[in-house]
N, C-alpha and C. Protein backbone atom coordinates (compact mmCIF):
# COMPACT_ATOMS: atom_id res chain seq x y z
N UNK A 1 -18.91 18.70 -37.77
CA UNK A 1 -17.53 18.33 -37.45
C UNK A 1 -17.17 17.03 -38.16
N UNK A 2 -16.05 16.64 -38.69
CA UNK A 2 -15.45 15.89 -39.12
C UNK A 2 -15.22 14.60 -38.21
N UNK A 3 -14.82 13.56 -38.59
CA UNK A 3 -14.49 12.29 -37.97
C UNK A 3 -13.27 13.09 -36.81
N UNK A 4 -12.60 13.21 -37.56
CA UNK A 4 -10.92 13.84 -36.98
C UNK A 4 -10.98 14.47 -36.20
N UNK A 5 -11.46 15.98 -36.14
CA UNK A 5 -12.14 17.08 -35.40
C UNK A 5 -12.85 16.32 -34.53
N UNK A 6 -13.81 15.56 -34.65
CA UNK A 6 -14.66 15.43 -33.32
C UNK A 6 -13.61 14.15 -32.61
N UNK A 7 -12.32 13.21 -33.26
CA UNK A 7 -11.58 12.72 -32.25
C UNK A 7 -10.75 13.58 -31.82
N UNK A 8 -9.84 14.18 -32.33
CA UNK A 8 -9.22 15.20 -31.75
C UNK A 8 -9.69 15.83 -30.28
N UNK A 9 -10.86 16.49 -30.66
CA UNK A 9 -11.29 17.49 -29.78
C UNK A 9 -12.07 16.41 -28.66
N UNK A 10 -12.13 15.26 -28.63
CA UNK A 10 -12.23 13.87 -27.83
C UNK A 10 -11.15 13.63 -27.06
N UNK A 11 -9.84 13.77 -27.79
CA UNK A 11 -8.77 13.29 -27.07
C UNK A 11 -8.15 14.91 -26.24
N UNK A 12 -8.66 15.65 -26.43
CA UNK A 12 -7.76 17.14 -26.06
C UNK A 12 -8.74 17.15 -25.07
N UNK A 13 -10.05 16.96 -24.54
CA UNK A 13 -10.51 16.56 -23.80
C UNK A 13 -10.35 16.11 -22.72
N UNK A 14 -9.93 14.76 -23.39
CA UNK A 14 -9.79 13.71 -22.40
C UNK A 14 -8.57 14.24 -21.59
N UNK A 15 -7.48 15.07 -22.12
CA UNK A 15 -6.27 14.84 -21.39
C UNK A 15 -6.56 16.42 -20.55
N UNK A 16 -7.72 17.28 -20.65
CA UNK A 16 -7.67 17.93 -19.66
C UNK A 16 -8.53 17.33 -18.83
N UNK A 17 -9.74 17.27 -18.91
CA UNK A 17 -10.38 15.91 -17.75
C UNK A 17 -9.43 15.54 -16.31
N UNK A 18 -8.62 14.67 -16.98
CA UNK A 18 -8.00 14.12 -16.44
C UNK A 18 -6.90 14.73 -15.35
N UNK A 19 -6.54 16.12 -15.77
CA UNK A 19 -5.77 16.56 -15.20
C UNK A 19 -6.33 17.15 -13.98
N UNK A 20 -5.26 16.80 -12.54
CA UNK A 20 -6.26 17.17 -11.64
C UNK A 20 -6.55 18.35 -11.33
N UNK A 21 -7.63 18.72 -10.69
CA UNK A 21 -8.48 20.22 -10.69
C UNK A 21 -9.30 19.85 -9.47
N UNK A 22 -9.81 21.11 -9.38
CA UNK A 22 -10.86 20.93 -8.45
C UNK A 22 -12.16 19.89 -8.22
N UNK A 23 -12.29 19.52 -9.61
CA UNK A 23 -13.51 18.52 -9.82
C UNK A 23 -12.94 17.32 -9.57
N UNK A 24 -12.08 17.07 -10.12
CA UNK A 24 -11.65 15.53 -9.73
C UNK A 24 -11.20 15.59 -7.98
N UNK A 25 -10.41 16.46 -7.71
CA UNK A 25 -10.60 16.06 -6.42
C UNK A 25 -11.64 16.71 -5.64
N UNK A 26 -12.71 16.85 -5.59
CA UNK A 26 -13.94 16.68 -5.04
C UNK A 26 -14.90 15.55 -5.23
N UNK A 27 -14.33 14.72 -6.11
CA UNK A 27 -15.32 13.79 -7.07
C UNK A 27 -14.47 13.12 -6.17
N UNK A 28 -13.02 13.09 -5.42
CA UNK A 28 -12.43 11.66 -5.39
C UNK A 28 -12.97 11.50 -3.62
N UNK A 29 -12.72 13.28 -3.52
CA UNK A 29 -12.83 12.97 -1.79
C UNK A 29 -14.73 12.82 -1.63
N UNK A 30 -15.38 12.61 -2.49
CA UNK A 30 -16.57 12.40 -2.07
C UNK A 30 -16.72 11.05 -2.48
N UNK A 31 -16.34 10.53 -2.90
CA UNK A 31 -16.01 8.98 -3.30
C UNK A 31 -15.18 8.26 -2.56
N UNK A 32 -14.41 8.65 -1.33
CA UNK A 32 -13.80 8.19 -0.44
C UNK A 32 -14.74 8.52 0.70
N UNK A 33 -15.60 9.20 1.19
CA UNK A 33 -16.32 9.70 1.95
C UNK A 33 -17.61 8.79 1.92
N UNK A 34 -18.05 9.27 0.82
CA UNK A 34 -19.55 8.27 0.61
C UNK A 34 -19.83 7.21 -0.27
N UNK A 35 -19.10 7.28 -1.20
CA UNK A 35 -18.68 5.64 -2.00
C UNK A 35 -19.25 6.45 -3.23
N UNK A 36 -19.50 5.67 -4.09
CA UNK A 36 -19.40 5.51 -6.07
C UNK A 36 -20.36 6.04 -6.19
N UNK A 37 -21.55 5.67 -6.00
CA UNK A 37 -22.73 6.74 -5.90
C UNK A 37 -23.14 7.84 -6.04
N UNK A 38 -22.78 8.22 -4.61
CA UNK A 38 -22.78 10.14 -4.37
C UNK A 38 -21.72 10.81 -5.05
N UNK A 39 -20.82 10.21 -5.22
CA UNK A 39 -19.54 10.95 -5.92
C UNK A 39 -20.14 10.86 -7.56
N UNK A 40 -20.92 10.25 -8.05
CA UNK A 40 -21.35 10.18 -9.55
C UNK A 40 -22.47 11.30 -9.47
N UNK A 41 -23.14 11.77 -8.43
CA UNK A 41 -23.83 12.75 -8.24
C UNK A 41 -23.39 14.05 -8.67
N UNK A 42 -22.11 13.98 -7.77
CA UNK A 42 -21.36 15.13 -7.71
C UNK A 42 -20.49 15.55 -9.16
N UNK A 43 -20.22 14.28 -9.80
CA UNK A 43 -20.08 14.25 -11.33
C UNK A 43 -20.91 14.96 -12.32
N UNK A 44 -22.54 14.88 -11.92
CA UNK A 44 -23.69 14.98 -12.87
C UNK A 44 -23.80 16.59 -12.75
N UNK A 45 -23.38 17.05 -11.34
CA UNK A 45 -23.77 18.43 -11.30
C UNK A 45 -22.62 19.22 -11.86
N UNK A 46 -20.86 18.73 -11.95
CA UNK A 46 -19.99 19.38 -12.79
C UNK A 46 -20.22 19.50 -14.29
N UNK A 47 -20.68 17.92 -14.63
CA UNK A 47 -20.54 18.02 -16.05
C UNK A 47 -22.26 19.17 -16.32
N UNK A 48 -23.04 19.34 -16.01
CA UNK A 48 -24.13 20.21 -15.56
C UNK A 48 -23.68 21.76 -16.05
N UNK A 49 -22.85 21.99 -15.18
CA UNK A 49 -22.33 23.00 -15.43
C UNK A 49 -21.50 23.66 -16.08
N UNK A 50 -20.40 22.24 -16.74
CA UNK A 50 -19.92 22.43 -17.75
C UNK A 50 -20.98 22.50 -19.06
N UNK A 51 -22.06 21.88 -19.43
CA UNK A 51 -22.92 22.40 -20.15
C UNK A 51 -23.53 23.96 -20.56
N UNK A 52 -23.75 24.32 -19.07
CA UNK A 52 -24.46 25.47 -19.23
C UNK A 52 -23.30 26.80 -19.89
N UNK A 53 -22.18 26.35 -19.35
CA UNK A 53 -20.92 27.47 -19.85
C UNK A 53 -20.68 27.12 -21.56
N UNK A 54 -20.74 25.85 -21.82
CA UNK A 54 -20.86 25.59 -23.61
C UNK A 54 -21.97 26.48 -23.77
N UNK A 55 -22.96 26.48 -23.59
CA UNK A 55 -23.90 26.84 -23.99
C UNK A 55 -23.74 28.49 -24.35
N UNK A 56 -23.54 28.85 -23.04
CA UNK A 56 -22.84 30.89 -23.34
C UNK A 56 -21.92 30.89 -24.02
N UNK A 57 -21.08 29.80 -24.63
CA UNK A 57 -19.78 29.79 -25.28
C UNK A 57 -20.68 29.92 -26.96
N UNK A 58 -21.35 28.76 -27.18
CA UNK A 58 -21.69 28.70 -28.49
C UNK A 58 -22.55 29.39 -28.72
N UNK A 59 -23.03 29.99 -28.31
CA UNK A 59 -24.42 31.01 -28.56
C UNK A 59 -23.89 32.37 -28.63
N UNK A 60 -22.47 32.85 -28.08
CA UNK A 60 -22.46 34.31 -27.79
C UNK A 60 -22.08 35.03 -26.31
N UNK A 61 -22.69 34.46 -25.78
CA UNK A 61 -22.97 34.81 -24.53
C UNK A 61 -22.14 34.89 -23.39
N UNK A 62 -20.86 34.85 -23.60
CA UNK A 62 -19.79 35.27 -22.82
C UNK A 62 -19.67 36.66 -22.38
N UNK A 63 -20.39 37.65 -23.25
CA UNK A 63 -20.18 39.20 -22.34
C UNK A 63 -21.12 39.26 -21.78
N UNK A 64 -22.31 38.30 -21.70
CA UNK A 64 -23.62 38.70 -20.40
C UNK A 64 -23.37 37.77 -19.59
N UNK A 65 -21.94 36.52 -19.62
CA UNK A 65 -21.36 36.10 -18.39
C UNK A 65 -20.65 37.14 -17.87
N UNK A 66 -19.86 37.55 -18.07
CA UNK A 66 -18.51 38.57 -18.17
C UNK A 66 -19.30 39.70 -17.26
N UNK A 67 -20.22 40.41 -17.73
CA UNK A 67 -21.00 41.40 -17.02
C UNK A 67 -21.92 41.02 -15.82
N UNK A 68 -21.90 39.67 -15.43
CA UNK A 68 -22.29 39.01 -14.08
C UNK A 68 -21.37 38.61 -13.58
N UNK A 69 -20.04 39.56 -13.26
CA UNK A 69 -19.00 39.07 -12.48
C UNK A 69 -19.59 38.83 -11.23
N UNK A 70 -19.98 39.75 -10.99
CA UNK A 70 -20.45 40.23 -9.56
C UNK A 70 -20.86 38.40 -8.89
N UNK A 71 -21.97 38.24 -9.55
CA UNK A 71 -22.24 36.97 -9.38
C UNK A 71 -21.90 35.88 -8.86
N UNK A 72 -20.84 36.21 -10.13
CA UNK A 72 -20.15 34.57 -10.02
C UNK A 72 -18.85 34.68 -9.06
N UNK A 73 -19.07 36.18 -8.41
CA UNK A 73 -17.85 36.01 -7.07
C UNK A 73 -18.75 35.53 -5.92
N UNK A 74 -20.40 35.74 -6.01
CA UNK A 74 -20.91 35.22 -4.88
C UNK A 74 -20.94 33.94 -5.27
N UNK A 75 -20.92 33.36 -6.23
CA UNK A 75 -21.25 31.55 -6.50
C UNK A 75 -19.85 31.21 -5.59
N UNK A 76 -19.07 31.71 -6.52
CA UNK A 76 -17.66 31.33 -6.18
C UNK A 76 -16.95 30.90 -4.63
N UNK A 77 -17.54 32.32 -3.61
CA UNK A 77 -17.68 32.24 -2.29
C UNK A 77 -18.28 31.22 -1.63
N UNK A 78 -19.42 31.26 -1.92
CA UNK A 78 -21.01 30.40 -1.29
C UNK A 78 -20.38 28.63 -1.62
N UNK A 79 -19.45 28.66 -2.68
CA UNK A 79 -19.54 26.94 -3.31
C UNK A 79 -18.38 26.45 -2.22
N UNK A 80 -17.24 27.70 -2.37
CA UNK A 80 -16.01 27.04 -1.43
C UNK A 80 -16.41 27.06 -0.38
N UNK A 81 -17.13 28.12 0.68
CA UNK A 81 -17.64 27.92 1.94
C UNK A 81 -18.00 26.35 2.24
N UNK A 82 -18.94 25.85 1.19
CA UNK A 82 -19.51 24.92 0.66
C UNK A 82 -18.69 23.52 0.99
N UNK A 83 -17.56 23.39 0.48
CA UNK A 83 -17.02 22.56 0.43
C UNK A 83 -15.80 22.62 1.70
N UNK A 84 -15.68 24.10 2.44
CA UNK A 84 -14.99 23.51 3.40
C UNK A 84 -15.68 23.01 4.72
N UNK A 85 -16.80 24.03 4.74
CA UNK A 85 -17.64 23.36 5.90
C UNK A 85 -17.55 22.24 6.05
N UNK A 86 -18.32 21.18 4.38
CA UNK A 86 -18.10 19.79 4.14
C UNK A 86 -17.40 19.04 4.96
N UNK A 87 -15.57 19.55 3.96
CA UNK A 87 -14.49 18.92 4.49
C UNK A 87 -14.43 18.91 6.30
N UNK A 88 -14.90 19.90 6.99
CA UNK A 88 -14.12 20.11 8.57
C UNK A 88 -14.91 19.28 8.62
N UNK A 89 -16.66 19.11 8.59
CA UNK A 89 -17.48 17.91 9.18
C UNK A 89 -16.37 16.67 8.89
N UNK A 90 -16.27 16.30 7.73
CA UNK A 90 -15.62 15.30 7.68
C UNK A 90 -14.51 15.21 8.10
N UNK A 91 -13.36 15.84 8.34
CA UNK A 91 -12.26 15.73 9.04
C UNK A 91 -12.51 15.34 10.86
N UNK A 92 -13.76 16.21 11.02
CA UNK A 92 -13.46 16.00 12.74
C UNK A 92 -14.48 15.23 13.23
N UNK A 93 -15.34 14.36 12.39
CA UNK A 93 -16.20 13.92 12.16
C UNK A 93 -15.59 12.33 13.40
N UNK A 94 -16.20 12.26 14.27
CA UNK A 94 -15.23 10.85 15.52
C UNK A 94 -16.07 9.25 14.84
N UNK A 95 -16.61 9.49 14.27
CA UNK A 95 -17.26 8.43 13.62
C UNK A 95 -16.09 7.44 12.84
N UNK A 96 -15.57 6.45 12.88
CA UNK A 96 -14.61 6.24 12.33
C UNK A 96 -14.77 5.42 10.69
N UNK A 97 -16.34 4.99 10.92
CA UNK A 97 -16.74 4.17 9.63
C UNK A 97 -17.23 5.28 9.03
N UNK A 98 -16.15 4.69 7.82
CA UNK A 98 -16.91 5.65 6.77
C UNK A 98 -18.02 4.97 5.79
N UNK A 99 -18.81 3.93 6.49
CA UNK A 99 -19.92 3.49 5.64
C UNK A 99 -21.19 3.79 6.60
N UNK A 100 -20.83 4.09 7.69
CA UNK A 100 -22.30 4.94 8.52
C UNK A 100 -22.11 6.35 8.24
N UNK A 101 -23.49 6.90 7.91
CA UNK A 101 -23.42 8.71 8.70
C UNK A 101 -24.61 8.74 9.08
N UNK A 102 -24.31 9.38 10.10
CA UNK A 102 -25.77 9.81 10.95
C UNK A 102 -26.68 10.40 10.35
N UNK A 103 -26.29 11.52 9.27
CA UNK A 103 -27.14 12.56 9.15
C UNK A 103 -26.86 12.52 7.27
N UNK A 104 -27.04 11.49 6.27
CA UNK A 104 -26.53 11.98 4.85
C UNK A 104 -26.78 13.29 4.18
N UNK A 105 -25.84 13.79 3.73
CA UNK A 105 -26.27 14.57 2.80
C UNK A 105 -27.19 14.26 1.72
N UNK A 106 -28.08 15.01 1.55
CA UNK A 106 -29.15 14.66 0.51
C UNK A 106 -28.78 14.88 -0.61
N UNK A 107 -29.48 14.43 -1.79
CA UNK A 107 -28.95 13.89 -3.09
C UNK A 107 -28.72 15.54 -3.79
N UNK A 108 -29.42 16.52 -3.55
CA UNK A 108 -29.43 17.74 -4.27
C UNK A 108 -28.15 18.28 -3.88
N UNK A 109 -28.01 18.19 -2.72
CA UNK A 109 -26.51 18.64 -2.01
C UNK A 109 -25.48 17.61 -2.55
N UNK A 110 -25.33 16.78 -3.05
CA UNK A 110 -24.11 16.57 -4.08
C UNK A 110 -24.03 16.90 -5.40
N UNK A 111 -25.32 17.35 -5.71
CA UNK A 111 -25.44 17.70 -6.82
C UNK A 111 -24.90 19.37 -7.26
N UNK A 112 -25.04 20.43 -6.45
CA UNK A 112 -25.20 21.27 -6.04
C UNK A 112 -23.61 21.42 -5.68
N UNK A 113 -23.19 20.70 -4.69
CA UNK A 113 -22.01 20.99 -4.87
C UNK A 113 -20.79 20.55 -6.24
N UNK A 114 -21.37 19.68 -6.62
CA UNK A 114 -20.43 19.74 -8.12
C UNK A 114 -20.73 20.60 -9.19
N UNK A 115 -22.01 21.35 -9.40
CA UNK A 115 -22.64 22.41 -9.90
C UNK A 115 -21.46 23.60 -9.38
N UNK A 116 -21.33 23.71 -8.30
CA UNK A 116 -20.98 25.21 -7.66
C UNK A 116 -19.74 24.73 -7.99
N UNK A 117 -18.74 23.60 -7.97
CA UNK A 117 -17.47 23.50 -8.37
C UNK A 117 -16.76 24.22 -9.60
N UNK A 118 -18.10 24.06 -10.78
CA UNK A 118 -17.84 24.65 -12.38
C UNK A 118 -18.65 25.97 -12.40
N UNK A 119 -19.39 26.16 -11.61
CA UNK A 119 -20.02 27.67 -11.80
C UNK A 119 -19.04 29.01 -11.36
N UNK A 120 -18.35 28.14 -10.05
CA UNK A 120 -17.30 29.34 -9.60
C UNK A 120 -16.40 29.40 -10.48
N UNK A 121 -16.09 29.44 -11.32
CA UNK A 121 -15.02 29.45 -12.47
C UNK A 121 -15.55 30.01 -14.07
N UNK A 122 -16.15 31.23 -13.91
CA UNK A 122 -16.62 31.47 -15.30
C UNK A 122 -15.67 31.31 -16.12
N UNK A 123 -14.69 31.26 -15.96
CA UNK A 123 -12.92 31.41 -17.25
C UNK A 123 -13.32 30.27 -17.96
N UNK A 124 -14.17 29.15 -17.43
CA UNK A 124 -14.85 28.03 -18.53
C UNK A 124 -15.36 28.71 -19.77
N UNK A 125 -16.11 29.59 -19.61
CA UNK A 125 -16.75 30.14 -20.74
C UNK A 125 -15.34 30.40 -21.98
N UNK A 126 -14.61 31.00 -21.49
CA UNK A 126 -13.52 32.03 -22.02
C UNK A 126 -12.59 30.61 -22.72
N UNK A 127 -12.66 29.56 -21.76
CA UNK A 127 -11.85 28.38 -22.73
C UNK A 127 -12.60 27.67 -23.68
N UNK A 128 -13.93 27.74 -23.54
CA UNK A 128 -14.35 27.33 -24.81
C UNK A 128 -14.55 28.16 -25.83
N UNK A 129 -14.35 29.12 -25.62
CA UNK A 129 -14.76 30.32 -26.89
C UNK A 129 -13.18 30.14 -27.44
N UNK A 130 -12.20 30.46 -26.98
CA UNK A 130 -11.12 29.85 -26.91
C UNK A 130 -10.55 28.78 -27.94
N UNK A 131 -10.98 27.63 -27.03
CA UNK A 131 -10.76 26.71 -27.45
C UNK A 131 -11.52 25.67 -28.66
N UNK A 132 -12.78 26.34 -28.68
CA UNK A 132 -13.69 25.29 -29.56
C UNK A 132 -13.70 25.92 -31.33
N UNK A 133 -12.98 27.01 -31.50
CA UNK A 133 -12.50 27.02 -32.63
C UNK A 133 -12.17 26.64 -33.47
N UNK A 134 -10.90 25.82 -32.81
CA UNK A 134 -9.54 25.07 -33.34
C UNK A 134 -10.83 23.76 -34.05
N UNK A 135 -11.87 23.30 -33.57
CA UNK A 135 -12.48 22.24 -34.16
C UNK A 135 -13.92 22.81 -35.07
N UNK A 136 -14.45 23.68 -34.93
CA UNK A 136 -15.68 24.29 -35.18
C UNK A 136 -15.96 25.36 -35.37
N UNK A 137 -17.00 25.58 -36.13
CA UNK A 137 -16.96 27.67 -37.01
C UNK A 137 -18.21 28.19 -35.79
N UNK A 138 -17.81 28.93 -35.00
CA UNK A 138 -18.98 29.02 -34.07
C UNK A 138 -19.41 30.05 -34.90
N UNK A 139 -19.31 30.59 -36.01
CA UNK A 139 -19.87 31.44 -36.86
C UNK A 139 -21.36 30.95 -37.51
N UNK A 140 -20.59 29.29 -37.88
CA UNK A 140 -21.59 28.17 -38.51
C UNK A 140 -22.34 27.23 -37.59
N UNK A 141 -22.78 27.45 -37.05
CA UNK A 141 -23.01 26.09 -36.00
C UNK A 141 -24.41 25.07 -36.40
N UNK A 142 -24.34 23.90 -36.34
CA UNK A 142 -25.48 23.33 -36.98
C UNK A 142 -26.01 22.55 -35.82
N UNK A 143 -27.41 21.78 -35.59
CA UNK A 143 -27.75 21.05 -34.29
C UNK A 143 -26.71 20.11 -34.32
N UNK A 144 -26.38 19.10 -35.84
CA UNK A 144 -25.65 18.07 -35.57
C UNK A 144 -24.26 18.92 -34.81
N UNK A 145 -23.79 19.45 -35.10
CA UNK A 145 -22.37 20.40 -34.46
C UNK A 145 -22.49 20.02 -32.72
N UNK A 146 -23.04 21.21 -32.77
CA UNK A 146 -23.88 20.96 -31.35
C UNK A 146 -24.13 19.97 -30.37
N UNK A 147 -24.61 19.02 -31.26
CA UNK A 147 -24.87 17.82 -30.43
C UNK A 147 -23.94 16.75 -30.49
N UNK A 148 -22.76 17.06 -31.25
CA UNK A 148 -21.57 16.76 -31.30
C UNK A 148 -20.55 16.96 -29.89
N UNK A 149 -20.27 17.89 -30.13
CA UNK A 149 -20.04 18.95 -28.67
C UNK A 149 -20.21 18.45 -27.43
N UNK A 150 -21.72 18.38 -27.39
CA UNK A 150 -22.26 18.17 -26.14
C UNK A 150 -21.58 16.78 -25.61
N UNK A 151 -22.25 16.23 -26.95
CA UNK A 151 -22.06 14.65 -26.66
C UNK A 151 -20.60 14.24 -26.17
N UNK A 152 -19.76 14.80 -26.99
CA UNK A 152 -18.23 14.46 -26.22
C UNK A 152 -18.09 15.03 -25.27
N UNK A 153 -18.21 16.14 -24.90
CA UNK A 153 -18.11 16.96 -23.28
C UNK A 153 -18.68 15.97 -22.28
N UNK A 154 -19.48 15.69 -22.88
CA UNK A 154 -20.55 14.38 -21.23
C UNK A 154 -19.71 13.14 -21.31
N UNK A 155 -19.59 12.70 -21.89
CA UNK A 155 -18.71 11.29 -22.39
C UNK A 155 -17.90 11.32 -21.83
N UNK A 156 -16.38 12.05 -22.28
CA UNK A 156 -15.54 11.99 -21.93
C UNK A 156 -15.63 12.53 -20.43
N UNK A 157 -16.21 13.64 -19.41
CA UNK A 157 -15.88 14.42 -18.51
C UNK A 157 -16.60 13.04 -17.58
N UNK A 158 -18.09 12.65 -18.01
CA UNK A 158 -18.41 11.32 -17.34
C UNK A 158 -17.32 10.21 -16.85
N UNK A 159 -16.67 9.61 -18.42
CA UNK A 159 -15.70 8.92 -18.22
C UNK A 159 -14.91 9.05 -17.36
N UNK A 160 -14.01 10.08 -17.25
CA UNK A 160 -12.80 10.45 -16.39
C UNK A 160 -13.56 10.46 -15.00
N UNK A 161 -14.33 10.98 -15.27
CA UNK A 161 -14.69 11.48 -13.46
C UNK A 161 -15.24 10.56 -13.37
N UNK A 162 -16.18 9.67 -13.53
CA UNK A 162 -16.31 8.65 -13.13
C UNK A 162 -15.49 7.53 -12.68
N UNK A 163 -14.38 7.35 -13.41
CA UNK A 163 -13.38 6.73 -13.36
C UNK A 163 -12.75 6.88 -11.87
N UNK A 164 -12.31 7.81 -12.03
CA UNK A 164 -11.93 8.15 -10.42
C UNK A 164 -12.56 8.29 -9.30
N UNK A 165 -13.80 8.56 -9.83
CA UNK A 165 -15.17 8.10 -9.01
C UNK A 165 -14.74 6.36 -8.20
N UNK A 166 -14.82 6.01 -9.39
CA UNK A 166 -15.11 4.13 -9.00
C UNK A 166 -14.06 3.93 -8.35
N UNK A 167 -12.01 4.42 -8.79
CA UNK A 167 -11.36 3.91 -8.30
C UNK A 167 -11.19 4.19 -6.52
N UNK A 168 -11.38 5.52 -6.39
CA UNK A 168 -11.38 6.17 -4.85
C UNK A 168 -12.95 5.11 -4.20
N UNK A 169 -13.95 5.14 -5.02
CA UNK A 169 -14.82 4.10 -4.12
C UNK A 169 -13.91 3.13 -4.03
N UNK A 170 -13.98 2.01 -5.10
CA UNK A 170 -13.21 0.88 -4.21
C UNK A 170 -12.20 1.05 -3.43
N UNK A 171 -11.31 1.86 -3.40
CA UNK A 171 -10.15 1.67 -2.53
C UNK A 171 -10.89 1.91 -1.02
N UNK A 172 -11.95 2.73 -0.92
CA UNK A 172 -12.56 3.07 0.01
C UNK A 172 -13.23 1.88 0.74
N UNK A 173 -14.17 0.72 -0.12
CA UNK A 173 -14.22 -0.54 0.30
C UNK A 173 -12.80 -1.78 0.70
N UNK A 174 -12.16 -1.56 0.00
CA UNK A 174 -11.37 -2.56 0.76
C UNK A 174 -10.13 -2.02 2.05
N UNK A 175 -10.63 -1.00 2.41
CA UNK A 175 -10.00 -0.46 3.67
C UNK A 175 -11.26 -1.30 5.02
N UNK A 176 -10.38 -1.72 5.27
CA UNK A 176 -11.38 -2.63 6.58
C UNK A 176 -10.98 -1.88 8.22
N UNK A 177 -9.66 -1.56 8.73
CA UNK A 177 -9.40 -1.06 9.67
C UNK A 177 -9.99 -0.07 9.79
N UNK A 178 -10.25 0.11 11.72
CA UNK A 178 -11.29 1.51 11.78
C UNK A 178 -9.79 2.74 11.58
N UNK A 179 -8.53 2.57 11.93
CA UNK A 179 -7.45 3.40 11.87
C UNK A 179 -7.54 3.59 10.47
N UNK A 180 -7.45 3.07 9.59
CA UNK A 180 -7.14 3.10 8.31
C UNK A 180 -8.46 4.08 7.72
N UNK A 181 -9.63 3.48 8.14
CA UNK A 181 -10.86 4.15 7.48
C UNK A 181 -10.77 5.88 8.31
N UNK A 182 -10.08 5.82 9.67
CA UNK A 182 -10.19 7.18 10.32
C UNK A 182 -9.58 8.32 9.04
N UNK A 183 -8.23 7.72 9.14
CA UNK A 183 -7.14 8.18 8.47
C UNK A 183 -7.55 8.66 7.05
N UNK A 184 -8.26 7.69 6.22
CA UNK A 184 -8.88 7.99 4.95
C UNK A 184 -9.83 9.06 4.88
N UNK A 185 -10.44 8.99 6.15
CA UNK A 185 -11.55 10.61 6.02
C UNK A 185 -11.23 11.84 6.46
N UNK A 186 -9.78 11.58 7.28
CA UNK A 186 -9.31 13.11 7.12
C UNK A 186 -8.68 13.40 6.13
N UNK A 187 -8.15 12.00 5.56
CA UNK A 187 -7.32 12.89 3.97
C UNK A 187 -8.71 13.18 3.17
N UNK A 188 -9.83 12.50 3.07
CA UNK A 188 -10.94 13.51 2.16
C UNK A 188 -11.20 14.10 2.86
N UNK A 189 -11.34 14.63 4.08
CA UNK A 189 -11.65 15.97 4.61
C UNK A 189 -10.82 17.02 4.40
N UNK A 190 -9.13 16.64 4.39
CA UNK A 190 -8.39 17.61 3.90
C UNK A 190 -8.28 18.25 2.37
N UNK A 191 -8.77 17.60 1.47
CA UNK A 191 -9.24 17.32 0.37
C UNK A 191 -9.91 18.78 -0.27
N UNK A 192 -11.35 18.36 0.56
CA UNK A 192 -12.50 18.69 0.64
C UNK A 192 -12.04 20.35 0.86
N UNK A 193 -11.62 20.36 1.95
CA UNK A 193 -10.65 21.96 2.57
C UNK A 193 -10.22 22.65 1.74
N UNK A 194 -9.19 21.69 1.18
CA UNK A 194 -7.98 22.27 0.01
C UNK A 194 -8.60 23.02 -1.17
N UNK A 195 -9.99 21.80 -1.45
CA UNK A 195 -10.43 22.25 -2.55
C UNK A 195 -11.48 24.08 -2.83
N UNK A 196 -11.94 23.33 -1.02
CA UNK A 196 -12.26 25.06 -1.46
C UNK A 196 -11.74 26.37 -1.39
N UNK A 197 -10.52 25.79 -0.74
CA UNK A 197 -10.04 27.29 -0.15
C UNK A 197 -9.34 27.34 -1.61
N UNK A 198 -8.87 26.17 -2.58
CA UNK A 198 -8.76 26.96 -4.26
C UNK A 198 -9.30 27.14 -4.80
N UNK A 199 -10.68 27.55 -4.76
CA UNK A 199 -11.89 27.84 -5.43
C UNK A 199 -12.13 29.33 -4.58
N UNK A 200 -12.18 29.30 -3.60
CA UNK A 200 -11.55 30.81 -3.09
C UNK A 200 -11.05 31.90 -3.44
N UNK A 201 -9.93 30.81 -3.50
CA UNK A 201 -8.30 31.89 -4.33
C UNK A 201 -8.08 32.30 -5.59
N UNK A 202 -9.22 31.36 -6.29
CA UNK A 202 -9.00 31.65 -7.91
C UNK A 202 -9.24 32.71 -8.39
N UNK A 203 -8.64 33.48 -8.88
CA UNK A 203 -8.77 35.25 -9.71
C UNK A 203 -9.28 34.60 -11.34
């Protein structure tokens, strides 16, 4: 790839990233929930998964996604279940600090759930086959190509989500009232809800 091509396809990136989706708001309401941390968890397992769908993209392998529909309607199910259970704990959750929990979720379970965020959505595959054209001959593909690719996909999807990672943590620290902190974990619990029941709904 070219200087141009690999900014381009940097900045076309960046401006879907950014746009909100299911990942960012799961990244935000788990970053209002459990702070900067766990929500960068939950980052590692989207961008994770956004990998593995490049991967069926540049190799071919979109009709032996395509032919595991079946599948990826149980991922799809199992991830939103996933995330509303989440959300109701956290919505009805009487605990009002959101810097104690009794019981944390363990580190695989944020991981896991930002994994299942991009797995329920095979149509990833279909936008990069799609989309990675316009910059690259998937006819030709070379390691440097490749590791081109990769490298901006993590970067930028890091960046953004991280970003919103950090900003929903801090706002999450300088909430001091227990009303205020109540209030903040049912909007990420409602969040959390929203998000799966559109991960649900998605055809």
């Amino acid at each position: 790839m070219s200087f141009l091509a690999t900014l381009s396809f940097a900045l076309v990136m960046l401006v879907l990233a950014a746009s909100p989706g299911p990942g960012v708001m799961a990244t935000v309401s788990r970053a209002l929930t459990s702070g900067f941390r766990p929500a960068m968890v939950v980052v590692c397992g989207i961008v994770f998964g956004d990998l593995i769908f490049l991967m069926f993209a540049l190799f071919g392998l979109q009709f032996l996604a395509q032919s595991l529909g079946q599948l990826f309607v149980v991922v799809k199910i199992v991830g939103a279940g996933y995330l509303i259970w989440q959300g109701i704990k956290t919505f009805l959750n009487n605990d009002s600090s959101l810097s104690k929990r009794k019981q944390p979720l363990p580190t695989y379970g944020y991981f896991i759930s930002g994994l299942t965020i991009t797995l329920a959505n095979p149509k990833v595959i279909l936008f990069y086959c799609g989309f990675l054209p316009t910059f690259i001959s998937l006819a030709d593909l070379t390691a440097m190509n490749i590791f081109t690719v990769v490298g901006v996909i993590t970067v930028v999807l890091f960046s953004v989500l991280g970003s919103y990672a950090w900003l929903a943590g801090s706002a999450r620290r300088r909430i001091q009232s227990s009303r205020s902190q109540s209030l903040l974990k049912r909007l990420a619990g409602a969040v959390m809800i929203s998000t799966g029941v559109a991960i649900a709904a998605r055809h």
